[in-house]
C-alpha atoms as a PDB file:
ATOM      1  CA  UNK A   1     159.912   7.237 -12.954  1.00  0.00           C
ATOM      2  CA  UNK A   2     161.167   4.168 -10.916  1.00  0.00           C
ATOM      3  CA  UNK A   3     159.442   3.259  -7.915  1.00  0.00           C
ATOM      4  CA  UNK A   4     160.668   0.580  -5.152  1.00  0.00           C
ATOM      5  CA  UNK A   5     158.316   0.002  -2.727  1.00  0.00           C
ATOM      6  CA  UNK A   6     158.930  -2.588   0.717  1.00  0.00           C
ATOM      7  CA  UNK A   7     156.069  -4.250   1.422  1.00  0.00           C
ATOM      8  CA  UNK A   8     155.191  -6.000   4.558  1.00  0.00           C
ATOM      9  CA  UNK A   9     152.631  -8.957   5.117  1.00  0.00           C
ATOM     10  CA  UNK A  10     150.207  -8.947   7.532  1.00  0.00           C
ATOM     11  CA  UNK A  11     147.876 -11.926   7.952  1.00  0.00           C
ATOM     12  CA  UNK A  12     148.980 -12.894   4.054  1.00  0.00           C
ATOM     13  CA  UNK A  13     147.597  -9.353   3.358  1.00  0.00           C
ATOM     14  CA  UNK A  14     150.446  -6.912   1.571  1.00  0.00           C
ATOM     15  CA  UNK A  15     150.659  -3.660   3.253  1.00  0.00           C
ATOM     16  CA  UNK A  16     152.755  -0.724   1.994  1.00  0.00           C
ATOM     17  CA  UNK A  17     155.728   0.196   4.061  1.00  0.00           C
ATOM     18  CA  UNK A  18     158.202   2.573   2.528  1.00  0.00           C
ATOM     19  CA  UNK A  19     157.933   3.997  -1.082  1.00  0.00           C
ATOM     20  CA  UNK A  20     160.921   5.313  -2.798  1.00  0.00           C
ATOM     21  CA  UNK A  21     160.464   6.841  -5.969  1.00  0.00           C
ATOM     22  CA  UNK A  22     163.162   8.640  -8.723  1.00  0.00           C
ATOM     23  CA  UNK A  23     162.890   9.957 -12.110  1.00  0.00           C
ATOM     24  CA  UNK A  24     165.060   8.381 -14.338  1.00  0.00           C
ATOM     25  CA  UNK A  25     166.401   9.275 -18.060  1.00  0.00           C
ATOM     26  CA  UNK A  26     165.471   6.115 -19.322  1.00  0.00           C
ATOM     27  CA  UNK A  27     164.971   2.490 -18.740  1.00  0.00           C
ATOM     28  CA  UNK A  28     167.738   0.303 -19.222  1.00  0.00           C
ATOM     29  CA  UNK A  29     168.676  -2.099 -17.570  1.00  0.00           C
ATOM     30  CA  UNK A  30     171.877  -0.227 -16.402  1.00  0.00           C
ATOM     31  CA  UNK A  31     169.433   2.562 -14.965  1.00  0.00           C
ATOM     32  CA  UNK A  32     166.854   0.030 -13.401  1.00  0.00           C
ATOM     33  CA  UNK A  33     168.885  -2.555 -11.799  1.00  0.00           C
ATOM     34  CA  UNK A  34     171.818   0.450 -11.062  1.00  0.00           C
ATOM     35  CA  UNK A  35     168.711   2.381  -8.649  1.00  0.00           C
ATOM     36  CA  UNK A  36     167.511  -1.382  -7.768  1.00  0.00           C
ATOM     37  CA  UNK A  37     171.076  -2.064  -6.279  1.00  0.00           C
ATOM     38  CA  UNK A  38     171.870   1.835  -4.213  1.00  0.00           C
ATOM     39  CA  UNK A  39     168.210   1.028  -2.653  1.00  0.00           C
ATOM     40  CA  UNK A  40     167.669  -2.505  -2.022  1.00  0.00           C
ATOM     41  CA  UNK A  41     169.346  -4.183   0.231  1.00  0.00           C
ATOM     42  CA  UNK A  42     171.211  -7.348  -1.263  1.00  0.00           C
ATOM     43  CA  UNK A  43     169.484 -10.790  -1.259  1.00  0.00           C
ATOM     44  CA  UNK A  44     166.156  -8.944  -0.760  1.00  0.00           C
ATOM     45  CA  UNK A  45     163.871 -10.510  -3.087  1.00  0.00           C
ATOM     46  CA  UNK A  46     162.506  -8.308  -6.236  1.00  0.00           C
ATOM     47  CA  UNK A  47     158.993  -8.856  -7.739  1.00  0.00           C
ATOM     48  CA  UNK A  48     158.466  -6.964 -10.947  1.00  0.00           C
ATOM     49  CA  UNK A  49     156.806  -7.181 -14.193  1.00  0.00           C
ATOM     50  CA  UNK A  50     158.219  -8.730 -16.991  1.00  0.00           C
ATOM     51  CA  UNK A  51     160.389  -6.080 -18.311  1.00  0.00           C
ATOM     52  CA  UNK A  52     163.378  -6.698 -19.786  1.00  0.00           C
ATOM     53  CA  UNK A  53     165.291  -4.624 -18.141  1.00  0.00           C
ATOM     54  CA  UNK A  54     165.157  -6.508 -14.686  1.00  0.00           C
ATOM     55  CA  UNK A  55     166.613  -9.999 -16.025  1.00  0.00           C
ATOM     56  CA  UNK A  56     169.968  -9.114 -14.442  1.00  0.00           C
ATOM     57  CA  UNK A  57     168.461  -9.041 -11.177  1.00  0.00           C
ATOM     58  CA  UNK A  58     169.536 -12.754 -10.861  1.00  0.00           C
ATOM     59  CA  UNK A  59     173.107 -11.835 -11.690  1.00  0.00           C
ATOM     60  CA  UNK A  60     173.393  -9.347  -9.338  1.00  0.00           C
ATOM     61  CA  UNK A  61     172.293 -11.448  -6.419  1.00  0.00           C
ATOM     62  CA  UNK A  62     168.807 -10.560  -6.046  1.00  0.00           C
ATOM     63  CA  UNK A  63     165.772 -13.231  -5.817  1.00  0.00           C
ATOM     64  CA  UNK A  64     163.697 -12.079  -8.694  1.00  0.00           C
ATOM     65  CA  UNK A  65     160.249 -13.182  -9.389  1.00  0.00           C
ATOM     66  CA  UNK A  66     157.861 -11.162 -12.403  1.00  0.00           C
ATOM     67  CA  UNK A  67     154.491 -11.382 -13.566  1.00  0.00           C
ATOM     68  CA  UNK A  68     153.847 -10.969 -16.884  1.00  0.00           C
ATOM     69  CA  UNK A  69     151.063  -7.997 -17.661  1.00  0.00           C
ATOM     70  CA  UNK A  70     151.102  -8.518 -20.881  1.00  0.00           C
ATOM     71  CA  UNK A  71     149.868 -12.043 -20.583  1.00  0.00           C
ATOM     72  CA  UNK A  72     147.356 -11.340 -18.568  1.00  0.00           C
ATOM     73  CA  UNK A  73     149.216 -12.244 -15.259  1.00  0.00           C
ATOM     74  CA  UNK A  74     148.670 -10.425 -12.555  1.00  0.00           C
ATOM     75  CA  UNK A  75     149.800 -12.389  -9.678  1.00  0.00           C
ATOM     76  CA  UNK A  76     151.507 -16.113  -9.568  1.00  0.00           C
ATOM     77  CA  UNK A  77     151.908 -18.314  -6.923  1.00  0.00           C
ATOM     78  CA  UNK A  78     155.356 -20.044  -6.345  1.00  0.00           C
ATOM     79  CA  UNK A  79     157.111 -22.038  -3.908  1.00  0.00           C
ATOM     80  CA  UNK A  80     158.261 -18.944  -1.918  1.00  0.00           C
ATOM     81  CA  UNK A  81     154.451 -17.277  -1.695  1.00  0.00           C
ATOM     82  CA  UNK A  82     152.707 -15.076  -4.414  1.00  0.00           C
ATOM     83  CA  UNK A  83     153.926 -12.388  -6.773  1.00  0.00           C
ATOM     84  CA  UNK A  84     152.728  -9.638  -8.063  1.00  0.00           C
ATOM     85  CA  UNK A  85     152.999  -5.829  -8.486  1.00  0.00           C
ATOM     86  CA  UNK A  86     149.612  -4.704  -7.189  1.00  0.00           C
ATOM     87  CA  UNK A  87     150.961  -3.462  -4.502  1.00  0.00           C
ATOM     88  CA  UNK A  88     153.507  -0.843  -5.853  1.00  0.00           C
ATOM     89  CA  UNK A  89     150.847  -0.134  -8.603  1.00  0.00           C
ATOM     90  CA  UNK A  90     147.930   0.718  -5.897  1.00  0.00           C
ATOM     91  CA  UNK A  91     150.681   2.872  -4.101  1.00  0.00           C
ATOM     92  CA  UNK A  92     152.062   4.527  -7.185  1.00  0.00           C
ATOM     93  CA  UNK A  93     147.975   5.486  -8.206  1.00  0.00           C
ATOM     94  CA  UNK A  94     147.639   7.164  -4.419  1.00  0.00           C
ATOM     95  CA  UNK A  95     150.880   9.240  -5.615  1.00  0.00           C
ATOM     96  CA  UNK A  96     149.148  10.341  -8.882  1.00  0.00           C
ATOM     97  CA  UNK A  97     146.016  11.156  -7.202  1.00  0.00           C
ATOM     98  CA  UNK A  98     147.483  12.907  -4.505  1.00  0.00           C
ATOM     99  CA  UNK A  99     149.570  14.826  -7.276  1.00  0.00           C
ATOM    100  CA  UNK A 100     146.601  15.950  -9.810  1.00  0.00           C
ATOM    101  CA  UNK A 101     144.670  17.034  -6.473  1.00  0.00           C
ATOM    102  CA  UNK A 102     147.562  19.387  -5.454  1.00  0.00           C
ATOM    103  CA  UNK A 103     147.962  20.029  -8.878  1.00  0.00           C
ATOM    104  CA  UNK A 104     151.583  19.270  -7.951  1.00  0.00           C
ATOM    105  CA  UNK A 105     153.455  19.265 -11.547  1.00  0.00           C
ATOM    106  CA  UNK A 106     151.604  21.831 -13.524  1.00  0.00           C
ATOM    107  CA  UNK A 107     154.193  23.449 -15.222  1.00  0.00           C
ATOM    108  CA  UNK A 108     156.987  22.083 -13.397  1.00  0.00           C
ATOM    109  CA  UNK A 109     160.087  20.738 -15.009  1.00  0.00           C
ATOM    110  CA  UNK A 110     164.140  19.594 -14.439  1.00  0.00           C
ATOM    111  CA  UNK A 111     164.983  19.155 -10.942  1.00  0.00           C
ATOM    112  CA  UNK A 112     161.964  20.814  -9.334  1.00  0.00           C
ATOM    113  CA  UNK A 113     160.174  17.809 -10.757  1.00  0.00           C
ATOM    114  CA  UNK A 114     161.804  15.723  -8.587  1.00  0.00           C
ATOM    115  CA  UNK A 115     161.721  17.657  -5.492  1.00  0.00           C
ATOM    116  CA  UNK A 116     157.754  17.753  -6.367  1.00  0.00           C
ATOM    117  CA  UNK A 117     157.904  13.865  -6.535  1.00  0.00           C
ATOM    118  CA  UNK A 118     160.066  13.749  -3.243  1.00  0.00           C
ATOM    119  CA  UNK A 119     157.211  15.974  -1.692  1.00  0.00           C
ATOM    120  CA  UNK A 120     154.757  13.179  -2.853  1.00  0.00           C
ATOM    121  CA  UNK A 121     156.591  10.366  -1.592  1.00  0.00           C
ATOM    122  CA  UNK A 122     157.012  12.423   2.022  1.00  0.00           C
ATOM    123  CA  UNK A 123     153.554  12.384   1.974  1.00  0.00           C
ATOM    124  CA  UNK A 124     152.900   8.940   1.216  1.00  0.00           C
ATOM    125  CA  UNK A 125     155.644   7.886   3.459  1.00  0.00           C
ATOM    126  CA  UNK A 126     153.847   9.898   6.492  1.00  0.00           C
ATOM    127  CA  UNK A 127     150.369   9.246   5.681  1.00  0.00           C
ATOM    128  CA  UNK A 128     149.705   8.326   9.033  1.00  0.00           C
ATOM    129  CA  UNK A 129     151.555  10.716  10.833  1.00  0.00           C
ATOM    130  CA  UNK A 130     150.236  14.493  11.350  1.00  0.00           C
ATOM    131  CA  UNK A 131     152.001  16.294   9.080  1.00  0.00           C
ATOM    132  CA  UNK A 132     151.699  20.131  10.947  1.00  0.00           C
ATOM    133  CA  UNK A 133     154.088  18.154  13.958  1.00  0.00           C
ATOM    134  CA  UNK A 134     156.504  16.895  12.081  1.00  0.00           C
ATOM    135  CA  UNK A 135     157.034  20.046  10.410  1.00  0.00           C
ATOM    136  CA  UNK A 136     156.889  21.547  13.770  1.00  0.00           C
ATOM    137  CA  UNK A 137     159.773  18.912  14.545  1.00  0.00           C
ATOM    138  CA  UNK A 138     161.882  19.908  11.689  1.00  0.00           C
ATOM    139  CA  UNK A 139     161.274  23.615  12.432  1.00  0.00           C
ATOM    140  CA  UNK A 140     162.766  22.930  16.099  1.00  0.00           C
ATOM    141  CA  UNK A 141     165.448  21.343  14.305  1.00  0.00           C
ATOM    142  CA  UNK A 142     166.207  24.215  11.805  1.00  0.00           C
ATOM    143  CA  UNK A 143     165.933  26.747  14.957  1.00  0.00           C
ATOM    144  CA  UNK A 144     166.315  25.523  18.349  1.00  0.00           C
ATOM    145  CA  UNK A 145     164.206  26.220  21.468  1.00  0.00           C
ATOM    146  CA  UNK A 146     166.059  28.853  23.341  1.00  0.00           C
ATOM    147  CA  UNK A 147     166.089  28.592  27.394  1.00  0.00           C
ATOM    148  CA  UNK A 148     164.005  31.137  28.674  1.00  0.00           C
ATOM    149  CA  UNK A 149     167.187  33.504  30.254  1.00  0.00           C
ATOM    150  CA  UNK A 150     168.080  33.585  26.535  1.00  0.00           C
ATOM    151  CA  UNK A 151     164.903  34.322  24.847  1.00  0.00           C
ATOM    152  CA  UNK A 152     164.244  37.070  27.225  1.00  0.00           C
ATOM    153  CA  UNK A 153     167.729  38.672  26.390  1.00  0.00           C
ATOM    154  CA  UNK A 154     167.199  38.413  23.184  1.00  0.00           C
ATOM    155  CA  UNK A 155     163.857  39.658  22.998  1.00  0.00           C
ATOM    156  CA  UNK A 156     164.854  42.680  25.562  1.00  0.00           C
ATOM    157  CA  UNK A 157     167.735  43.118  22.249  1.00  0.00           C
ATOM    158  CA  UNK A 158     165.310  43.939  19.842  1.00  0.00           C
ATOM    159  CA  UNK A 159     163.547  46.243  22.497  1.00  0.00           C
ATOM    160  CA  UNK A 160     160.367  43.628  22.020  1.00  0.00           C
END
């Protein structure tokens, strides 16, 4: 899975914005930098860990910073401010929580995993929000509100 996470900074605190997240077949650097370049915007800057796979950020016209978790670096400090992952990796750990509580991919495989992961991020994404409205709001989408002439005419239809 490949997760790209905006961030916004409050205060010099990181907050979570907007998680994106996609299962991938594998992690080259085709595959990573590919989804890196359909989601991000260009010039955004990247932070990521060390992996490989992200060197061609640079070449692509990204501003990419890593830390190296295998060294033992978990954040950095540089000119432009600090890096670090902790961020994506405390949102990503709400996502698995949130997915072993709803026991979300018990059995679940091919593209229904990803729909369950979409649900996941949905959630994530609207953790603030109340849920029950907007699915009230996608419901009125779905089936519009009928004036009240109609409704009745309908209703008188299905002898109701």
């Amino acid at each position: 899975m490949q997760t790209i996470l905006e961030v916004e900074e409050h205060d010099g605190r990181r907050k979570a914005k907007r998680l994106r997240a996609c299962l991938v077949d594998d992690r080259t650097a085709d595959t990573l930098v590919g989804n890196i370049k359909d989601n991000v915007a260009p010039s955004t800057p990247v932070q990521t860990d060390g992996w490989a796979s992200y060197r061609r950020l640079h070449e692509e016209g990204f501003p990419h910073d890593t830390v190296n978790h295998s060294a033992s670096e978990w954040f950095k400090r540089t000119p432009t401010g600090t890096v670090t992952t902790n961020t994506l990796e405390g949102s990503h750990a709400v996502i698995k929580r949130k997915a072993r509580v709803l026991n979300s991919f018990q059995g679940v495989k091919g593209e229904k995993l990803n729909e369950k992961l979409q649900e996941l991020v949905f959630r994530f994404n609207n953790r603030s929000a109340d849920l029950f409205c907007i699915f009230l709001h996608f419901l009125a989408l779905r089936y519009p509100v009928l004036p009240y002439d109609d409704l009745v005419e309908r209703l008188e239809a299905l002898n109701l």
